[in-house]
C-alpha atoms as a PDB file:
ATOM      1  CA  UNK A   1      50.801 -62.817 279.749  1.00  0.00           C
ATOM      2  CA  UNK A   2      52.032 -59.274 281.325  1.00  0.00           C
ATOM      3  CA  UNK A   3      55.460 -59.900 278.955  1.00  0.00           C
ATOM      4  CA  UNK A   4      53.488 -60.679 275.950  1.00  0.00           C
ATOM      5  CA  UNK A   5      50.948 -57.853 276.482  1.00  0.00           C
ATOM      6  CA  UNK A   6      53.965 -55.196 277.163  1.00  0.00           C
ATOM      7  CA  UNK A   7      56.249 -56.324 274.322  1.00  0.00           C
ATOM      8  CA  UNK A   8      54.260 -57.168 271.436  1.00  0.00           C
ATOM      9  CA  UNK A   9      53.899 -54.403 268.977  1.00  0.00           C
ATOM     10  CA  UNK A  10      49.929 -54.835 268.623  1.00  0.00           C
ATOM     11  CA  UNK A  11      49.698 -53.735 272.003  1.00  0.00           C
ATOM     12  CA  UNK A  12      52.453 -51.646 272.413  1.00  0.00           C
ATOM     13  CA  UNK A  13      51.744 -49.391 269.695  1.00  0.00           C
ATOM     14  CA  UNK A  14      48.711 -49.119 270.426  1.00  0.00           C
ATOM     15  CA  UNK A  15      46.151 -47.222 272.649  1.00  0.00           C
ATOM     16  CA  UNK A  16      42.446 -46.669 273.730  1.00  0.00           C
ATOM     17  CA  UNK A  17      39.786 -44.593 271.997  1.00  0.00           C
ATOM     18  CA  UNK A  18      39.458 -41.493 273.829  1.00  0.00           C
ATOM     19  CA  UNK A  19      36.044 -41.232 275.248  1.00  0.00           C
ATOM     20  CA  UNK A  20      34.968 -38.383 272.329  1.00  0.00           C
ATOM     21  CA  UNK A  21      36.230 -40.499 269.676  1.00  0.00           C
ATOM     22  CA  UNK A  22      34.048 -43.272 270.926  1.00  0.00           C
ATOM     23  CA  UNK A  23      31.056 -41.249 271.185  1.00  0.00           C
ATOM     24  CA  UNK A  24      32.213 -40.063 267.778  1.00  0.00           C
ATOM     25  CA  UNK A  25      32.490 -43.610 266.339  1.00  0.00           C
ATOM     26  CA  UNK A  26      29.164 -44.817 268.188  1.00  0.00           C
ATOM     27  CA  UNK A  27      27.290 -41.802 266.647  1.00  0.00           C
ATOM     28  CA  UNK A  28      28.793 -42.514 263.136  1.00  0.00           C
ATOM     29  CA  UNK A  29      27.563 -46.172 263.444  1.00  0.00           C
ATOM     30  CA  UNK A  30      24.011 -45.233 264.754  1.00  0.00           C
ATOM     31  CA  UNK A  31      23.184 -43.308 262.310  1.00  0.00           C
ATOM     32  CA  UNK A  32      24.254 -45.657 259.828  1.00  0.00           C
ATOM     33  CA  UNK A  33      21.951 -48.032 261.317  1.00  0.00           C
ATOM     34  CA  UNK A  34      19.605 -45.208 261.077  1.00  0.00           C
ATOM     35  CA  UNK A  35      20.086 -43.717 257.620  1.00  0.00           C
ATOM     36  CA  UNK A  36      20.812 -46.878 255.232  1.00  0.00           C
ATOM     37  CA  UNK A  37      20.389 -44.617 252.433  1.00  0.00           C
ATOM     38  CA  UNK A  38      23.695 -42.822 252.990  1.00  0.00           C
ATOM     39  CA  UNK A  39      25.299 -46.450 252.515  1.00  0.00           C
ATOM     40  CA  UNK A  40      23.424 -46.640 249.242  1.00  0.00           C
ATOM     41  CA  UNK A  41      24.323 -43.393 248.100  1.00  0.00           C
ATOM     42  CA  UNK A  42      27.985 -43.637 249.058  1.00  0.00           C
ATOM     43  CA  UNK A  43      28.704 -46.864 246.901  1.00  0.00           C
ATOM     44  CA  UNK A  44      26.779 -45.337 243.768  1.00  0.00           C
ATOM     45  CA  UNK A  45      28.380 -42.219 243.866  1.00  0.00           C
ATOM     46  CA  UNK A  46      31.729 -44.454 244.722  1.00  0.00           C
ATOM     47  CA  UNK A  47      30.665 -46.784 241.284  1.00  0.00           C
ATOM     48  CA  UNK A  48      30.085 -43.716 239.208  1.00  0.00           C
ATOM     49  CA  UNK A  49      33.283 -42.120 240.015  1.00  0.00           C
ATOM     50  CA  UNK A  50      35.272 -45.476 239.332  1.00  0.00           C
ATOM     51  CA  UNK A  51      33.471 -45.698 236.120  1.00  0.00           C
ATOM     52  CA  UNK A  52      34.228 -42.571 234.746  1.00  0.00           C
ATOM     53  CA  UNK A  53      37.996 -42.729 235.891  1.00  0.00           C
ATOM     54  CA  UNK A  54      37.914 -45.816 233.910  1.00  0.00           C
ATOM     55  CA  UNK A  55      36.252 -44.394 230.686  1.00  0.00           C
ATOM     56  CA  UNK A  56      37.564 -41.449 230.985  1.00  0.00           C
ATOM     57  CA  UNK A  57      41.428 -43.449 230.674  1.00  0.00           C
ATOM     58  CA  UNK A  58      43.007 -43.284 234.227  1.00  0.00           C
ATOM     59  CA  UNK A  59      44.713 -45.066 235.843  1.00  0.00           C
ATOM     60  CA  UNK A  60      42.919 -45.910 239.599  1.00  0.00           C
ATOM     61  CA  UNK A  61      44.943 -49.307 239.881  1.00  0.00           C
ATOM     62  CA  UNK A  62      42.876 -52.287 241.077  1.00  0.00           C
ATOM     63  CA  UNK A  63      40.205 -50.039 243.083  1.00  0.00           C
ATOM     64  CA  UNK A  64      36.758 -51.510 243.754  1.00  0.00           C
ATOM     65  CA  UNK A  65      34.464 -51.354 246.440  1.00  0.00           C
ATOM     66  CA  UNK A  66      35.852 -48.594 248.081  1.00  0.00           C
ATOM     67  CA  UNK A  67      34.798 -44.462 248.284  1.00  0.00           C
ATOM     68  CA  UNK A  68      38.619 -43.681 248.610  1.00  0.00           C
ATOM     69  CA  UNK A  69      39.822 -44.065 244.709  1.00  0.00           C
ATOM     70  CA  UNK A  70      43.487 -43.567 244.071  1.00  0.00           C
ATOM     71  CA  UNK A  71      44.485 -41.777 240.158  1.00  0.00           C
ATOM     72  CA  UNK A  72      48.318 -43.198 239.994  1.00  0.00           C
ATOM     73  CA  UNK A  73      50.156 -40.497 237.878  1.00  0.00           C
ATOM     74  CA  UNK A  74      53.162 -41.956 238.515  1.00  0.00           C
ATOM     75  CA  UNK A  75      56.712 -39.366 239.796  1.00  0.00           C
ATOM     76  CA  UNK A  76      55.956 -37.058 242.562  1.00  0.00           C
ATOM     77  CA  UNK A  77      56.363 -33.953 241.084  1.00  0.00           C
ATOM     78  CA  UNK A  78      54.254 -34.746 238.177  1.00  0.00           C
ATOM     79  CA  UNK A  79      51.534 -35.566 241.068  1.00  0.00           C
ATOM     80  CA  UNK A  80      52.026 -32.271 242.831  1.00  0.00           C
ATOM     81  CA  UNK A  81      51.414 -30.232 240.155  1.00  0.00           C
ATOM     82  CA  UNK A  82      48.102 -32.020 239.198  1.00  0.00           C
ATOM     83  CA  UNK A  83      47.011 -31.658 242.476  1.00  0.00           C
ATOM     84  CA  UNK A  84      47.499 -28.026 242.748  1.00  0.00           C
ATOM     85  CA  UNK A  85      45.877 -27.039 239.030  1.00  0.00           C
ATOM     86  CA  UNK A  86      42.916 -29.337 240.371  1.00  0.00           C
ATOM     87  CA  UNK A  87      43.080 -27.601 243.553  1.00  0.00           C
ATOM     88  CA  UNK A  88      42.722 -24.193 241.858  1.00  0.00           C
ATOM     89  CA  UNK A  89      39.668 -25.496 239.939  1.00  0.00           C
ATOM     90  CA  UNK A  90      37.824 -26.148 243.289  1.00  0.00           C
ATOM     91  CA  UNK A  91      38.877 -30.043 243.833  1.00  0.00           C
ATOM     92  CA  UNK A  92      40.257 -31.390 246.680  1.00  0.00           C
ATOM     93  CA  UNK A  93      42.616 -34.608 246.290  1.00  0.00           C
ATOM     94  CA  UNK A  94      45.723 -35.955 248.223  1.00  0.00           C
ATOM     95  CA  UNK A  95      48.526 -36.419 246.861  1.00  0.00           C
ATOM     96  CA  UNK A  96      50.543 -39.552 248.346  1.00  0.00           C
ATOM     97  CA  UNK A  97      53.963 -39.730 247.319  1.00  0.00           C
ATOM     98  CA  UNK A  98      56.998 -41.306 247.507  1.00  0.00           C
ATOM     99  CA  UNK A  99      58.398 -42.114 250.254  1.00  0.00           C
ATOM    100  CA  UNK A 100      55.033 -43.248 251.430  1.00  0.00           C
ATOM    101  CA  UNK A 101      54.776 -45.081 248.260  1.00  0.00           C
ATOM    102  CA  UNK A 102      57.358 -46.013 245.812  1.00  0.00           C
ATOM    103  CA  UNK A 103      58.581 -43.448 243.026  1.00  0.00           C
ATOM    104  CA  UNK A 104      56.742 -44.162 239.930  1.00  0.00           C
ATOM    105  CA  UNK A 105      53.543 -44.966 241.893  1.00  0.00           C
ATOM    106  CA  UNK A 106      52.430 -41.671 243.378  1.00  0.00           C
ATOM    107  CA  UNK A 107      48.919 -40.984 243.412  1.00  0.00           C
ATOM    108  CA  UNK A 108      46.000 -38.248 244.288  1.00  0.00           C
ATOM    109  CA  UNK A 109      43.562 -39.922 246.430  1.00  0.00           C
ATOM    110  CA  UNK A 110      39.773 -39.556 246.061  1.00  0.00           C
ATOM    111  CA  UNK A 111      37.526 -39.164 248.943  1.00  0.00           C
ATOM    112  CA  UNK A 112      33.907 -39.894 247.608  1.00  0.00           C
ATOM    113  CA  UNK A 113      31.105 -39.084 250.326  1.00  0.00           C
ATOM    114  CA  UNK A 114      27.348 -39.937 249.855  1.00  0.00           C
ATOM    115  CA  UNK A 115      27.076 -35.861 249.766  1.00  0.00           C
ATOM    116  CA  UNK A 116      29.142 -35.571 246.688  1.00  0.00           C
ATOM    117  CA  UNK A 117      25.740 -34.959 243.642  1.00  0.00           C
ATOM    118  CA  UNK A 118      26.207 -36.767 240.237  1.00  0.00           C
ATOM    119  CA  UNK A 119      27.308 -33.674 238.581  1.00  0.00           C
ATOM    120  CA  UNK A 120      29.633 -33.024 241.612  1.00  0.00           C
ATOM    121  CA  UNK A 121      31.196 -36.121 240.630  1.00  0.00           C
ATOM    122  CA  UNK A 122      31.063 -35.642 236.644  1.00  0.00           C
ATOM    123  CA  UNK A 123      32.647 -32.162 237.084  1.00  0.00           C
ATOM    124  CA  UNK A 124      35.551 -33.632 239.121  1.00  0.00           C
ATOM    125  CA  UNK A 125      36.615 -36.162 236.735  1.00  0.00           C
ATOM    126  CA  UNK A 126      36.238 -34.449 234.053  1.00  0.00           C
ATOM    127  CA  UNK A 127      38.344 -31.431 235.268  1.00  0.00           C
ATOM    128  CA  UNK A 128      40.966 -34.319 236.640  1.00  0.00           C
ATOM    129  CA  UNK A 129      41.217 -36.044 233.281  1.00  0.00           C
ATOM    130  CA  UNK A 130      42.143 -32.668 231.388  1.00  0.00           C
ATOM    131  CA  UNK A 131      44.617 -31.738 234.050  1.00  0.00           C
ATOM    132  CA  UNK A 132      46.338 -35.058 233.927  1.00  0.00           C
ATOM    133  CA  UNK A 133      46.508 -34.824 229.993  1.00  0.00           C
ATOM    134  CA  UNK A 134      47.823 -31.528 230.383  1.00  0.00           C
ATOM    135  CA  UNK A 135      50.515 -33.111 232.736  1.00  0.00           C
ATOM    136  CA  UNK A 136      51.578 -35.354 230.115  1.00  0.00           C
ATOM    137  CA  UNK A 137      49.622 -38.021 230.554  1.00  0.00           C
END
């Protein structure tokens, strides 16, 4: 057991909360338990996102279910540039790109939060939709 605990890489790589991000992720789930609503909130605003990606004609790959909604614009500069014009119109999204994924698959990234309002959301695809056709695409 002590050579299989100190050579296998689930336990090698990794290591114990530290006592604040416990707290942290105790807190987090309490007030989950708490505040259902947020849960709610978080999946429709999540849904309406998604569904205005999809009308609006981009490409979020096979998201569903999920806040975090990818955009895949495809080479890595190309990305880059999107995410700085939407950047200078007041939205935040991460650009992921190769070689953390491959070339011709780089994305932004979407964080959706139960905070983010319905015109929030509107506003930010919108503005992403124009940038990416300005991009070329």
């Amino acid at each position: 057991m002590r050579w299989l605990r100190h050579t296998l890489p689930g336990f090698v790589y990794s290591v114990g909360l530290t006592p604040a991000n416990a707290a942290a992720a105790l807190a987090a789930a309490e007030l989950i338990a708490a505040e259902q609503h947020r849960v709610r909130t978080l999946r429709r605003n999540a849904e309406l996102f998604l569904g205005l990606a999809a009308s609006a004609g981009l490409a979020t790959g096979a998201s569903a279910g999920t806040p975090i909604v990818p955009c895949v614009l495809g080479d890595s500069a190309r990305t880059l540039r999107v995410a700085d014009r939407l950047y200078d119109r007041g939205v935040i999204a991460d650009p992921i790109f190769h070689p953390a994924v491959e070339e011709g698959l780089s994305r932004l990234r979407f964080f959706v939060t139960s905070e983010h309002g319905e015109d929030d959301i509107r506003r930010a695809v919108s503005i992403l939709a124009e940038e990416v056709a300005a991009a070329g695409g």
